[in-house]
Protein backbone atom coordinates (compact mmCIF):
# COMPACT_ATOMS: atom_id res chain seq x y z
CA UNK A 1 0.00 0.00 0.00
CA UNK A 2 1.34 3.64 -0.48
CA UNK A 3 -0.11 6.82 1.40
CA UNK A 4 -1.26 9.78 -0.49
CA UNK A 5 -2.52 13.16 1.18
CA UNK A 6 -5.04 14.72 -0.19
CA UNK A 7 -3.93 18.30 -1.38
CA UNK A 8 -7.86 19.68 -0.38
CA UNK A 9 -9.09 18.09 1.93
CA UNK A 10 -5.55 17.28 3.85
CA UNK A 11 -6.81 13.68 4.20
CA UNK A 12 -4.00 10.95 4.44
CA UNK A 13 -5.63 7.96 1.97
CA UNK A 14 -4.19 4.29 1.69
CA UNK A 15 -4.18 3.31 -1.36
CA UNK A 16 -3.49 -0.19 -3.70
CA UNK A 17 -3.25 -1.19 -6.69
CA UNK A 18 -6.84 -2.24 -6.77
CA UNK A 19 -8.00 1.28 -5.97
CA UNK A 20 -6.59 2.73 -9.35
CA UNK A 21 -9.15 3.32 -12.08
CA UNK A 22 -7.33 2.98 -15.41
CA UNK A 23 -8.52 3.87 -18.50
CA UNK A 24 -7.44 3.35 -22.36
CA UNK A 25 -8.15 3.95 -25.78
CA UNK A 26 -6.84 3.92 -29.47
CA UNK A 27 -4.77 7.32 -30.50
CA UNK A 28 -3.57 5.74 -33.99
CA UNK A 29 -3.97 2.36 -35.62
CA UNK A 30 -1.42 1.87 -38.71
CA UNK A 31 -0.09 -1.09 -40.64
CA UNK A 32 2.24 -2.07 -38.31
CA UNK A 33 1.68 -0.45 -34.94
CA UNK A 34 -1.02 0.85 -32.28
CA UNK A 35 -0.54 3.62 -30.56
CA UNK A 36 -2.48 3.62 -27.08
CA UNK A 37 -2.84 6.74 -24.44
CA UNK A 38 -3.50 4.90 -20.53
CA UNK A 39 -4.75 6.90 -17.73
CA UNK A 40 -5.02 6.54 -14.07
CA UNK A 41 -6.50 8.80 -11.53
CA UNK A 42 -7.88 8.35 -7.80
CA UNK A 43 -10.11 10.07 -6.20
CA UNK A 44 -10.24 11.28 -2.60
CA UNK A 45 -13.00 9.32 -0.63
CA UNK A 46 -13.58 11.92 1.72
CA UNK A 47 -13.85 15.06 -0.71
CA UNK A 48 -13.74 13.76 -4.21
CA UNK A 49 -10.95 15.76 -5.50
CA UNK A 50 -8.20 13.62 -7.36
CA UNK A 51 -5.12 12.44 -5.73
CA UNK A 52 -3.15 11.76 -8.59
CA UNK A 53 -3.65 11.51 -12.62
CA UNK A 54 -1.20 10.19 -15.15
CA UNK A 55 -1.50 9.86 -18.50
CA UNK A 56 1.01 8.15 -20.84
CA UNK A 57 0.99 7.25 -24.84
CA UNK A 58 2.65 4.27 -25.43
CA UNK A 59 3.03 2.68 -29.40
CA UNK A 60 3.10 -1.03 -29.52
CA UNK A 61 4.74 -2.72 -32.92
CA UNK A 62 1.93 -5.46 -34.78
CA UNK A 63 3.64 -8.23 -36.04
């Protein structure tokens, strides 16, 4: 588990990996490679403010 505070609220959350909502979807789709943009952000329970977000495009080769 890693501790985050909240930078609102002030509260001090556990969190796991399980508490991470990811999302994905399709930036480009070419002959011979996908490229993908992932995102994951948590949200304070107490206030509802996020605690983190990061976002990342990654381009995977099709073979």
């Amino acid at each position: 588990m890693v501790l985050f505070k909240c930078r609102v609220c002030g509260e001090a959350v556990e969190v796991s990996k399980n508490d991470v909502d990811l999302d994905c979807y399709v930036e480009e789709l070419g002959k011979d490679f996908i490229s993908i943009t992932v995102t994951a952000t948590m949200k304070c329970p107490s206030c509802g403010e996020p605690l983190f977000e990061a976002e990342d495009t990654i381009e995977l080769e099709l073979e």
